[in-house]
Protein backbone atom coordinates (compact mmCIF):
# COMPACT_ATOMS: atom_id res chain seq x y z
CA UNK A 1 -216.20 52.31 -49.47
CA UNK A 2 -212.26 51.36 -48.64
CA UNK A 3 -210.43 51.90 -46.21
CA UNK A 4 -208.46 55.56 -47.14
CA UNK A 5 -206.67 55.78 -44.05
CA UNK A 6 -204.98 54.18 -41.42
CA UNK A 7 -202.25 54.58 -38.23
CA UNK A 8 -201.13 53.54 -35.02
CA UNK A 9 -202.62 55.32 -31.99
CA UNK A 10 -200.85 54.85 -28.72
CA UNK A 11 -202.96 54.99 -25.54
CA UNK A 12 -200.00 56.54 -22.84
CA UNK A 13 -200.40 57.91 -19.06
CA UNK A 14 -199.59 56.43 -15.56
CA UNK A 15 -200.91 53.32 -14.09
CA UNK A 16 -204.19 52.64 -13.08
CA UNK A 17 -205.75 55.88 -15.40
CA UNK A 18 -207.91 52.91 -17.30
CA UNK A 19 -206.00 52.86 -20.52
CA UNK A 20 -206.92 49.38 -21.24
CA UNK A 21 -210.32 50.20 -20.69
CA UNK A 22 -210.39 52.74 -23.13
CA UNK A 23 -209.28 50.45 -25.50
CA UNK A 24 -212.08 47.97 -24.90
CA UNK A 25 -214.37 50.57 -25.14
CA UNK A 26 -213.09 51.70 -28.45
CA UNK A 27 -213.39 48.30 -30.12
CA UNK A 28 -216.06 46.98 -28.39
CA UNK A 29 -214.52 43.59 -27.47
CA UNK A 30 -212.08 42.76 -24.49
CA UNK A 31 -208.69 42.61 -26.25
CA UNK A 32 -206.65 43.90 -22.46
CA UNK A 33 -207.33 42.81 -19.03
CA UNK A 34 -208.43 45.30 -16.34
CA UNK A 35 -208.78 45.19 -12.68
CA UNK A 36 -208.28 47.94 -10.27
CA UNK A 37 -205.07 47.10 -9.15
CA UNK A 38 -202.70 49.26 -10.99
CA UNK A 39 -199.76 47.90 -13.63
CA UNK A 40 -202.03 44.99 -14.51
CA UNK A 41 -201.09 45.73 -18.24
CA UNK A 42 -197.37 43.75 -18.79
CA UNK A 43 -197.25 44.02 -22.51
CA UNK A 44 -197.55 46.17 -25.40
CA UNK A 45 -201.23 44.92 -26.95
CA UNK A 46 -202.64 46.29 -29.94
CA UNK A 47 -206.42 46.68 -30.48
CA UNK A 48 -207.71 46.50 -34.04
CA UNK A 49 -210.55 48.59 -35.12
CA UNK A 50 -211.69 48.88 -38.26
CA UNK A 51 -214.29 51.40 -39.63
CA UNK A 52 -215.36 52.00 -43.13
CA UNK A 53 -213.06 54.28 -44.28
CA UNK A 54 -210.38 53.42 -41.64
CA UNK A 55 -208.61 51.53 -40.15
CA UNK A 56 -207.84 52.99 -36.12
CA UNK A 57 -204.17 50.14 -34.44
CA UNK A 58 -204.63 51.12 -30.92
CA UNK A 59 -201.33 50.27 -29.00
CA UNK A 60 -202.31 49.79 -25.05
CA UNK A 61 -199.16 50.22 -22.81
CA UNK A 62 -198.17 49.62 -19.30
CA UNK A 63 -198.80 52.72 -16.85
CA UNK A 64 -195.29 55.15 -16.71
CA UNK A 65 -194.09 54.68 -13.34
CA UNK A 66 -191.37 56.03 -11.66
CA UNK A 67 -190.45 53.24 -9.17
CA UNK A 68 -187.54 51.53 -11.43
CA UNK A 69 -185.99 49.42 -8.41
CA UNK A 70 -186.55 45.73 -10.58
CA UNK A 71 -185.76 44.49 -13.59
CA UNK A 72 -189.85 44.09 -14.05
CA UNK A 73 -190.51 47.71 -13.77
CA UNK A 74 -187.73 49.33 -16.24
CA UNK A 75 -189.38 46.71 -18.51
CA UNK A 76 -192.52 48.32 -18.11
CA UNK A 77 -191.43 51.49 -18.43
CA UNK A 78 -189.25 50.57 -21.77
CA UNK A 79 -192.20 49.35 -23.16
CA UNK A 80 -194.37 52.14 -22.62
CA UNK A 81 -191.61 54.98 -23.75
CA UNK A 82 -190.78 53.16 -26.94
CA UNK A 83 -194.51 53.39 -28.13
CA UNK A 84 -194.22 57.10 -28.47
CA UNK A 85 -191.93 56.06 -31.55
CA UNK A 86 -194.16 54.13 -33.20
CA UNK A 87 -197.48 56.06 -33.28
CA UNK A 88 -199.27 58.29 -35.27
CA UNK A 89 -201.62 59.74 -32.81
CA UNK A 90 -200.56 59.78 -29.14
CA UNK A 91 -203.37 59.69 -26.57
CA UNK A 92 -201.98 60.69 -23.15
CA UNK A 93 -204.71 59.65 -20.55
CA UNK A 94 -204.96 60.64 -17.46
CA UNK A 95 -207.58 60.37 -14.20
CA UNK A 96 -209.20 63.28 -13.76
CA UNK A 97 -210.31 62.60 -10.01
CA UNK A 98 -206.16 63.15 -9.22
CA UNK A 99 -203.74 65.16 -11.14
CA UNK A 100 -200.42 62.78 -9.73
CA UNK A 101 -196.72 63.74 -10.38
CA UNK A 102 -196.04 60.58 -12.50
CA UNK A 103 -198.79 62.38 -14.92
CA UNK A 104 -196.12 65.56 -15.54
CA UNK A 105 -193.42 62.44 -15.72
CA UNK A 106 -195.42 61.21 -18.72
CA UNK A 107 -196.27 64.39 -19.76
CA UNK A 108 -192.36 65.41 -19.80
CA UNK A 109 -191.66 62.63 -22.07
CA UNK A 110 -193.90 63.77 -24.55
CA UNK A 111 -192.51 66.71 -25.60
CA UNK A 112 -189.98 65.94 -28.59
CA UNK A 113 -192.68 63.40 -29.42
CA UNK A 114 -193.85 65.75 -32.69
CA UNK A 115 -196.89 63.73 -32.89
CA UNK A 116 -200.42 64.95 -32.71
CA UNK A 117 -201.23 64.31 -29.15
CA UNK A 118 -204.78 64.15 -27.57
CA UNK A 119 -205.35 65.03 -24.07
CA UNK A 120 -207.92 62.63 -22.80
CA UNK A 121 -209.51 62.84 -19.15
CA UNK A 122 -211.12 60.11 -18.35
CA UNK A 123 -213.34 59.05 -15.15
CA UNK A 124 -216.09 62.16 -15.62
CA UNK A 125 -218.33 60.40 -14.27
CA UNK A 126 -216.86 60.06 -10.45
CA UNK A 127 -217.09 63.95 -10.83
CA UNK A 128 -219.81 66.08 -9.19
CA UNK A 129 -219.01 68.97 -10.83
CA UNK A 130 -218.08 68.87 -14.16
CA UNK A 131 -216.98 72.23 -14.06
CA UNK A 132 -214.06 70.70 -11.96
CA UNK A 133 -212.25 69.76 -15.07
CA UNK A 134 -211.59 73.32 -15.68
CA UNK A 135 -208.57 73.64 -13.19
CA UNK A 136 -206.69 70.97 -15.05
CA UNK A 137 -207.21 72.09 -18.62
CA UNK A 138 -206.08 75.59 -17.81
CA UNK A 139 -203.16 74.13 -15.97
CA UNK A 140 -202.13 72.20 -18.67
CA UNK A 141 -202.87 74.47 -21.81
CA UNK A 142 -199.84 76.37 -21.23
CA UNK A 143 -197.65 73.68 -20.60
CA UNK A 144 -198.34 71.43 -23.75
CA UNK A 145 -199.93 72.32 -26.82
CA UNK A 146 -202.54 69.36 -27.15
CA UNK A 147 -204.26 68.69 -30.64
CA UNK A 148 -207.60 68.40 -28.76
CA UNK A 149 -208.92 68.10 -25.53
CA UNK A 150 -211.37 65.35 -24.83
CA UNK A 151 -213.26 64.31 -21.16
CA UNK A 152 -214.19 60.84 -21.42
CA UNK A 153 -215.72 57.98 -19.38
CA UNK A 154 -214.26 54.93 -20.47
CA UNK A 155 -216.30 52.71 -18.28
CA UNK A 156 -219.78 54.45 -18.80
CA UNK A 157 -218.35 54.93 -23.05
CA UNK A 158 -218.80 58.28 -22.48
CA UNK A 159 -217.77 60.86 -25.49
CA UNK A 160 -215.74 57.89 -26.63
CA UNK A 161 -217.27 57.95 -30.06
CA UNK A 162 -216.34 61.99 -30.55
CA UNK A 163 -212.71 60.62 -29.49
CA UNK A 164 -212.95 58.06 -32.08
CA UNK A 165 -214.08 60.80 -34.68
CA UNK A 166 -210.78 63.00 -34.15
CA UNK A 167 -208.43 60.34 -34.57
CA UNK A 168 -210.09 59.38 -37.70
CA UNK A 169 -208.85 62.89 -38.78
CA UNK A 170 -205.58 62.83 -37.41
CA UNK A 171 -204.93 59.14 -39.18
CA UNK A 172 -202.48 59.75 -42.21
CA UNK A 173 -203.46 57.97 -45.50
CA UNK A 174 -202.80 54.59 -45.93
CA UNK A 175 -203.65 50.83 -46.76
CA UNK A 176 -205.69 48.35 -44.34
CA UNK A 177 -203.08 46.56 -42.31
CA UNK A 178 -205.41 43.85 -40.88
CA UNK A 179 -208.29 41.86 -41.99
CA UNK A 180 -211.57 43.52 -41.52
CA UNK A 181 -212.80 40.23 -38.74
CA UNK A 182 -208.65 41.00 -36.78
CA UNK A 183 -209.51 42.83 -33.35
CA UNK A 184 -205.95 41.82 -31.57
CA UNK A 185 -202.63 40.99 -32.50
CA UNK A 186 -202.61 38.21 -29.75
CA UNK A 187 -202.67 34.88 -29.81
CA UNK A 188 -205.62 32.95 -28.28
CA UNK A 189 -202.64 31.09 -26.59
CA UNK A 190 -201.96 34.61 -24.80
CA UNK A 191 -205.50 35.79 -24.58
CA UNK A 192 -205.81 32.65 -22.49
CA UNK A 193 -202.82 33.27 -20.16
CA UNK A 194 -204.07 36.93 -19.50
CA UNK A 195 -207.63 35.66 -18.61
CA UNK A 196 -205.36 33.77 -15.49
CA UNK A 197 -203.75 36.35 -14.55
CA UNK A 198 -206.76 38.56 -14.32
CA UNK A 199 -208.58 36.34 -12.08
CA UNK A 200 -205.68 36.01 -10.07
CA UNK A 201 -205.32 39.81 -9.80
CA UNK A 202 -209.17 39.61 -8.36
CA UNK A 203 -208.64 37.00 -6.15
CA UNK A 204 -205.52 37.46 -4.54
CA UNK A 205 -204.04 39.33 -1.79
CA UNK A 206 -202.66 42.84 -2.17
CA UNK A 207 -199.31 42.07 -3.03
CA UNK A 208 -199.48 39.38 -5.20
CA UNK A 209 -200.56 40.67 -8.33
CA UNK A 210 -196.77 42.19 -9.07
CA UNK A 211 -195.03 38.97 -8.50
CA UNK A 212 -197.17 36.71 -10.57
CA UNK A 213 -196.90 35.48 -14.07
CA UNK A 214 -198.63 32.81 -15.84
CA UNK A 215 -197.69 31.05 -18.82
CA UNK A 216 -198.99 28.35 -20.96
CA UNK A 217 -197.48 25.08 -21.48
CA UNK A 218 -200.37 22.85 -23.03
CA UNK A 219 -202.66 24.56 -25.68
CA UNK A 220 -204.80 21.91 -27.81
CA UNK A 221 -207.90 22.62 -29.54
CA UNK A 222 -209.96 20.35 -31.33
CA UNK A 223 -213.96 21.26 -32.74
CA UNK A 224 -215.41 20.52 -29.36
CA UNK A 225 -213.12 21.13 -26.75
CA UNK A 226 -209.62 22.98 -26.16
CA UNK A 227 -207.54 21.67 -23.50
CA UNK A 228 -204.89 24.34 -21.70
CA UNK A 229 -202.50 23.72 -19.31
CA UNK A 230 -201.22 26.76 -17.46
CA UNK A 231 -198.17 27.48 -14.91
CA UNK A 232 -198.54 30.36 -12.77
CA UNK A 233 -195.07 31.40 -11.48
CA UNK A 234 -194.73 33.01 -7.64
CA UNK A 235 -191.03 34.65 -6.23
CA UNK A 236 -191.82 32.48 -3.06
CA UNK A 237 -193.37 29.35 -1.61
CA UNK A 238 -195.24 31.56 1.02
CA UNK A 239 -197.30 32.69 -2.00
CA UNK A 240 -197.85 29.57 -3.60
CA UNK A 241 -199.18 28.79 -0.12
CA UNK A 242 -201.71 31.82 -0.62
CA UNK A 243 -202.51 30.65 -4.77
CA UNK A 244 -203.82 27.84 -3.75
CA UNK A 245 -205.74 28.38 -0.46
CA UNK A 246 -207.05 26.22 1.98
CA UNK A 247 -207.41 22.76 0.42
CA UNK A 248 -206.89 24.43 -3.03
CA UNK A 249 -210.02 26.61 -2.87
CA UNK A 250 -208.56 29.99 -4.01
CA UNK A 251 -206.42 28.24 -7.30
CA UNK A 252 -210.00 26.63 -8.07
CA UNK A 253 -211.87 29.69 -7.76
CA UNK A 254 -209.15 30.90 -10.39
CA UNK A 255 -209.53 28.45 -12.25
CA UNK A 256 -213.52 28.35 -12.35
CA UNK A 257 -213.39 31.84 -13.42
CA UNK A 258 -211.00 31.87 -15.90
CA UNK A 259 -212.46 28.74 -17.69
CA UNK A 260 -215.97 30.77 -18.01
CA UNK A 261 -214.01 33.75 -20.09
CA UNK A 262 -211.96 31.68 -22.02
CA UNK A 263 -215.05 29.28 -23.28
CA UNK A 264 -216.61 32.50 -24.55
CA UNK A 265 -212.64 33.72 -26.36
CA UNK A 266 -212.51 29.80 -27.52
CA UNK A 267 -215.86 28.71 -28.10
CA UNK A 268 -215.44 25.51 -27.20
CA UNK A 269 -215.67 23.46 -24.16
CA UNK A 270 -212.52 24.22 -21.81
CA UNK A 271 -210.47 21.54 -19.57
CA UNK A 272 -208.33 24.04 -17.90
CA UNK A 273 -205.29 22.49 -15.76
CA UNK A 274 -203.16 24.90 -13.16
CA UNK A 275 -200.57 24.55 -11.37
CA UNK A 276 -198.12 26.54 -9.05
CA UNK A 277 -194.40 26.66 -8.78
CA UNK A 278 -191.96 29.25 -7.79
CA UNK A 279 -188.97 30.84 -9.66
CA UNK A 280 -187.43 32.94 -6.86
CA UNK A 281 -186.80 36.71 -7.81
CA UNK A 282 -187.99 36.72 -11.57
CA UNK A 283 -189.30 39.88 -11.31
CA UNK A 284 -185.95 41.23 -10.80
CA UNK A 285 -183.89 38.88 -13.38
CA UNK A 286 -183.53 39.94 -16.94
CA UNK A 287 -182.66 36.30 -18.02
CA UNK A 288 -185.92 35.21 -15.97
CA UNK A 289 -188.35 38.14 -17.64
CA UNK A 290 -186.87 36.98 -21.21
CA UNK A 291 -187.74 33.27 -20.56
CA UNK A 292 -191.05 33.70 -19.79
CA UNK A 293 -191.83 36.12 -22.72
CA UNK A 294 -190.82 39.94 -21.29
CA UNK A 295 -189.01 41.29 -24.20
């Protein structure tokens, strides 16, 4: 059997509602990095799954956020708006633990989106009640008409396959777009530099996760062993202070970890080099976010 049908589905809803979890769970591989810590997502990422009659281009977005005070976080929020656009199907996600006011902000924007959009409400499985969900749906019923209505748990995979089954039917008609083996548009290159900046996320102190940014300078592979160099950029020496820890035992704790996840994305052998520097303010300088890679 071909594939009949195909489409982009974009994965939409405020930070930290596990959108990029979702999308792991939907193709069964790690294509986004998570951590608790909310706006860990930074780019638009698509995840590639292909079935045997279709072919589902999940688009994983930064959380919607209303604090627009730096040139990092109207990025974010440009990127995450101009998704809508592009997709087919339009999952808006939200935690259903805490209906938040930035939910009705994303909610709000999808209202001229004409696009079949599935309410998804994810974390069940922190509920004690299930019944609990009920408040929300009938809050929301009247405010948006959703093409379904769908309680998940990412993390646990719950109902994610029933999810899976109504986008199929939402998909319009069309060729494969990727090869059946594709499960990311990202380069390994990139994979790599978000596999950094996820253990940094875990390791680091609470504030230093939103002025971080790593990028890759040295990428060399050969059959045995790929060789990566990697800058991670701070706003301030104070927190290249913190990177690297006494006697460099937090930046090699980073690095330990990340060379573990990136053997198993590489399969090779990996000689990972990091280092830290500081470019003061780039989260707040549009010529600083364009040079290393926010467009």
């Amino acid at each position: 059997m071909t594939v009949t049908k195909s489409g982009f589905v974009a994965i939409i809803g405020r930070p930290n509602v596990g959108k990029s979890t979702l999308l792991n769970s939907l193709i069964g591989e790690k294509v986004s990095i998570t951590s608790p810590k909310p706006q860990t997502t930074r780019w638009q990422i698509l995840g590639i799954q292909t079935l045997t009659s279709a072919q589902i281009i999940y688009i994983d977005t930064p959380g919607i956020h209303r604090d627009e005070k730096r040139a990092m976080n109207r990025y974010l929020n440009r990127i995450a708006s101009a998704v809508v656009l592009d997709a087919d199907v339009i999952i808006f996600m939200i935690d259903v633990t805490r209906w938040h006011d930035e939910d009705e902000m994303v909610l709000k924007k999808l209202h001229d989106a004409q696009k079949p959009v599935i309410f998804v409400m994810n974390k069940i499985d922190l509920l004690k009640d299930k019944a609990d969900i009920l408040p929300i749906i009938n809050k929301l019923k009247d405010k948006f008409h959703f093409t379904h209505i769908i309680p998940i748990s990412a993390i646990k995979e719950d109902n994610i396959h029933h999810l899976e089954e109504e986008i199929v039917k939402l998909l319009p008609e069309g060729p494969q777009l990727f090869p059946d083996d594709q499960m990311t548009d990202k380069s390994l290159r990139f994979q790599a530099a978000e596999i950094v900046r996820e253990k940094l996320i875990q390791v680091t102190e609470e504030e230093l996760p939103y002025t971080t940014t790593v990028e890759i300078e040295e990428f060399k592979q050969s059959e045995k062993l790929t060789e990566i160099g990697a800058v991670i950029w701070v706003e301030r020496p104070g927190q290249k202070i913190i990177i690297i820890g006494k006697k460099g035992a937090r930046l090699k704790k980073v690095g330990i970890q990340a060379r573990r996840d990136i053997e198993k994305l590489v399969h090779t052998k990996v000689f990972l080099r990091l280092w830290v520097k500081v470019k003061e303010n780039w989260t707040d300088d549009e010529r600083a976010l364009r040079s290393l890679g926010y467009e």
